[in-house]
N, C-alpha and C. Protein backbone atom coordinates (compact mmCIF):
# COMPACT_ATOMS: atom_id res chain seq x y z
N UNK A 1 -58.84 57.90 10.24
CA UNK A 1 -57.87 56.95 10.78
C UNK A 1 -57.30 57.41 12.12
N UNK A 2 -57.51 58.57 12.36
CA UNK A 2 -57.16 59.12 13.80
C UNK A 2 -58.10 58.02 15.14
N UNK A 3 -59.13 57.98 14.70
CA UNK A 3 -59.74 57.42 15.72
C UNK A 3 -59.18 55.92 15.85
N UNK A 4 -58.94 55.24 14.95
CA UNK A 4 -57.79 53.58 14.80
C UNK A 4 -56.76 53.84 16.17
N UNK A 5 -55.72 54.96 15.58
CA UNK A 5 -54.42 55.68 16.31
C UNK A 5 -54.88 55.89 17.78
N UNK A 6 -56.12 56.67 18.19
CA UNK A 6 -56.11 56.96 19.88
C UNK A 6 -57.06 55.63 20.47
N UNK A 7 -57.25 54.71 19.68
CA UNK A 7 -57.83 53.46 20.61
C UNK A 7 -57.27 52.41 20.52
N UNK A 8 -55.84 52.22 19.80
CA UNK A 8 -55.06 50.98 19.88
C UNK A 8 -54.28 50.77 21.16
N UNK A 9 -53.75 52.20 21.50
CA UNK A 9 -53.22 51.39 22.87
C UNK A 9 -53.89 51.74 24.14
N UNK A 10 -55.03 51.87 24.35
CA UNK A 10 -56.02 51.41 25.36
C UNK A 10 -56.51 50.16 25.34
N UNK A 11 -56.44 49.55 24.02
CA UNK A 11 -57.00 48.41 23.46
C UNK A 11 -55.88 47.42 24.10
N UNK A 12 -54.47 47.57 23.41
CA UNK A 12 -53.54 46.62 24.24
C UNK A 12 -53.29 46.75 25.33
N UNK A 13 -53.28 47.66 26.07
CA UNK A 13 -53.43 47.54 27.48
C UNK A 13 -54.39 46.78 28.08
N UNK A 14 -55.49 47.22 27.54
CA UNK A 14 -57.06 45.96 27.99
C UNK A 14 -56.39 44.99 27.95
N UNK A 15 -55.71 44.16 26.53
CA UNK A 15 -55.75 42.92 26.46
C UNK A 15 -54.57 42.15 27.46
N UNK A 16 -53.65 43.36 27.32
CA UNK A 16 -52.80 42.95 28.39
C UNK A 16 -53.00 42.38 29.84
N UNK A 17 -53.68 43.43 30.35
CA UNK A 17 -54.30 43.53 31.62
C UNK A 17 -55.15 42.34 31.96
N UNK A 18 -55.54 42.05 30.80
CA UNK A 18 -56.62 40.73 30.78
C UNK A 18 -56.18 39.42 31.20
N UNK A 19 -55.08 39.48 30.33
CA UNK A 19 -53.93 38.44 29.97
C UNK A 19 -53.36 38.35 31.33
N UNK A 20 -52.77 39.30 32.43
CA UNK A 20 -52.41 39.34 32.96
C UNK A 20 -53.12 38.75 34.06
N UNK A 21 -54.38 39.06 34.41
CA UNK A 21 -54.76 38.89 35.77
C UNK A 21 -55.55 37.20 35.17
N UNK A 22 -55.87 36.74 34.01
CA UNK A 22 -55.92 35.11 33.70
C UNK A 22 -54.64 34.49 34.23
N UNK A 23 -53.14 34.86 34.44
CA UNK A 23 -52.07 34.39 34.29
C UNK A 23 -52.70 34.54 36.19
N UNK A 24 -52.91 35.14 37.06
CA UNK A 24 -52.38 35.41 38.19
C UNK A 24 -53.97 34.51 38.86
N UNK A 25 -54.85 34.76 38.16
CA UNK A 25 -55.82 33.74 38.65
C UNK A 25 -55.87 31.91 38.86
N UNK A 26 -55.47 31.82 37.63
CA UNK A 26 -54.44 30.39 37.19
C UNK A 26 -53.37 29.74 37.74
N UNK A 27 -52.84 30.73 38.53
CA UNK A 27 -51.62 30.39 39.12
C UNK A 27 -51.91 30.32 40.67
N UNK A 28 -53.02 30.93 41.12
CA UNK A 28 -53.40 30.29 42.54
C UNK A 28 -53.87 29.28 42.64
N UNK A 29 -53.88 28.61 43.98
CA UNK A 29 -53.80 27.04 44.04
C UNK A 29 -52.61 26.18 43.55
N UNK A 30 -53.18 25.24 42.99
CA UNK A 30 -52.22 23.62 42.42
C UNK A 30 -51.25 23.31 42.75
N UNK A 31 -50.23 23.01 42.22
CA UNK A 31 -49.06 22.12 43.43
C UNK A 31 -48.10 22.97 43.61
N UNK A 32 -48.34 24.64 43.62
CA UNK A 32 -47.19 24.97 44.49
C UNK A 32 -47.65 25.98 45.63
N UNK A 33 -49.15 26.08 46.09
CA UNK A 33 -49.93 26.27 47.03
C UNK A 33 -49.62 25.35 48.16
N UNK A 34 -48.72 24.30 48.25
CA UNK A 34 -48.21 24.35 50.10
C UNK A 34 -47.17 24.92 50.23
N UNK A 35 -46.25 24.70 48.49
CA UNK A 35 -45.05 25.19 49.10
C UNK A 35 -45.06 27.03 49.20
N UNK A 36 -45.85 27.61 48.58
CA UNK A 36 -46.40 29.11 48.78
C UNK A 36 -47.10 29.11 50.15
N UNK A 37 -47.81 28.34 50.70
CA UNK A 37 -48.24 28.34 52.19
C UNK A 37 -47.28 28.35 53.03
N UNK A 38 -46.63 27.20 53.11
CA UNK A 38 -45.15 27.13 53.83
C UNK A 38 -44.74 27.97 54.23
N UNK A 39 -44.01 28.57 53.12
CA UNK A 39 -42.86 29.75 52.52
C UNK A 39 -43.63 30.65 53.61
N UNK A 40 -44.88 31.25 53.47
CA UNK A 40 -45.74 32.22 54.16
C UNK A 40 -45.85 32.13 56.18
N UNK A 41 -46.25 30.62 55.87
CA UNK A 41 -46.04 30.10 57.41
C UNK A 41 -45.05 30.39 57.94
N UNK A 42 -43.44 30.46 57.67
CA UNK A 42 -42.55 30.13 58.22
C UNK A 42 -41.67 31.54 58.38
N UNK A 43 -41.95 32.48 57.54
CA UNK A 43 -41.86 33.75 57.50
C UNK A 43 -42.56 34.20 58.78
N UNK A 44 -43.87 33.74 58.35
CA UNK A 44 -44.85 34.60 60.06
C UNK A 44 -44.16 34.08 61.19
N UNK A 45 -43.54 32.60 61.08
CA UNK A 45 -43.38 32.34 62.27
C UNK A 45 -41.83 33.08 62.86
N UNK A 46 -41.31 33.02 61.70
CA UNK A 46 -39.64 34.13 62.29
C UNK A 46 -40.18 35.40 62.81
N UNK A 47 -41.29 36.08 62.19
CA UNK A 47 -41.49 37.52 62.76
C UNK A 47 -41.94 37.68 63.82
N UNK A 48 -42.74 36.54 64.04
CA UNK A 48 -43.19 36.38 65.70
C UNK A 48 -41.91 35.79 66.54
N UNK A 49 -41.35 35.10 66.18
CA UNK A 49 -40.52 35.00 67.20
C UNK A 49 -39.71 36.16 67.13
N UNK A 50 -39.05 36.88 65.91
CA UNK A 50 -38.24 37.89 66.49
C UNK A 50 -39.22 38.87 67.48
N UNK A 51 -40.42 39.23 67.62
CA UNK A 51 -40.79 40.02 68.44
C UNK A 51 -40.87 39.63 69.49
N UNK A 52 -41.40 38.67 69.72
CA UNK A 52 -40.93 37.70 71.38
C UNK A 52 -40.20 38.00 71.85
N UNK A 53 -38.77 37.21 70.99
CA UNK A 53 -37.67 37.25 71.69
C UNK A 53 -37.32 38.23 72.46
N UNK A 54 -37.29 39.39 72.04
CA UNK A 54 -36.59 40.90 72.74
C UNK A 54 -37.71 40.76 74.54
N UNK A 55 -38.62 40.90 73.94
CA UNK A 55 -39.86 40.81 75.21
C UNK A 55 -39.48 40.05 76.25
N UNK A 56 -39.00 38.81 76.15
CA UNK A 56 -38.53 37.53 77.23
C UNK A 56 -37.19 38.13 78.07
N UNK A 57 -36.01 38.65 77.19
CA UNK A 57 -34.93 39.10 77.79
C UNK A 57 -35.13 40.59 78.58
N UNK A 58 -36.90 41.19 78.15
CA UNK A 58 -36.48 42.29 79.31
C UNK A 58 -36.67 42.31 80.86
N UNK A 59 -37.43 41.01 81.35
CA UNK A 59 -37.54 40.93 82.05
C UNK A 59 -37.34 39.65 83.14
């Protein structure tokens, strides 16, 4: 029964892990893939402008 004991929790971890990356595969795309695009777009676009900005006022 030792051998039961050192492969159960490699075992739930597998299934976990499994479980996990079905949950994260599933969840890309469908209807909240513009508003996750967006969100992404609009972020890039503040970071570019904060780097701009400084650039324009040094000269």
């Amino acid at each position: 029964m030792d051998y039961v004991s050192a492969l159960v929790p490699p075992v739930v971890m597998a299934v976990f892990f499994i479980g996990l990356i079905r949950v994260i595969v599933k969840t890309q795309g469908g209807a909240n893939k513009a508003k996750e695009d967006a969100a992404v777009d609009a972020a890039i676009a503040r970071a570019e402008a904060a780097q701009q900005a400084p650039a324009k006022t040094d000269g």
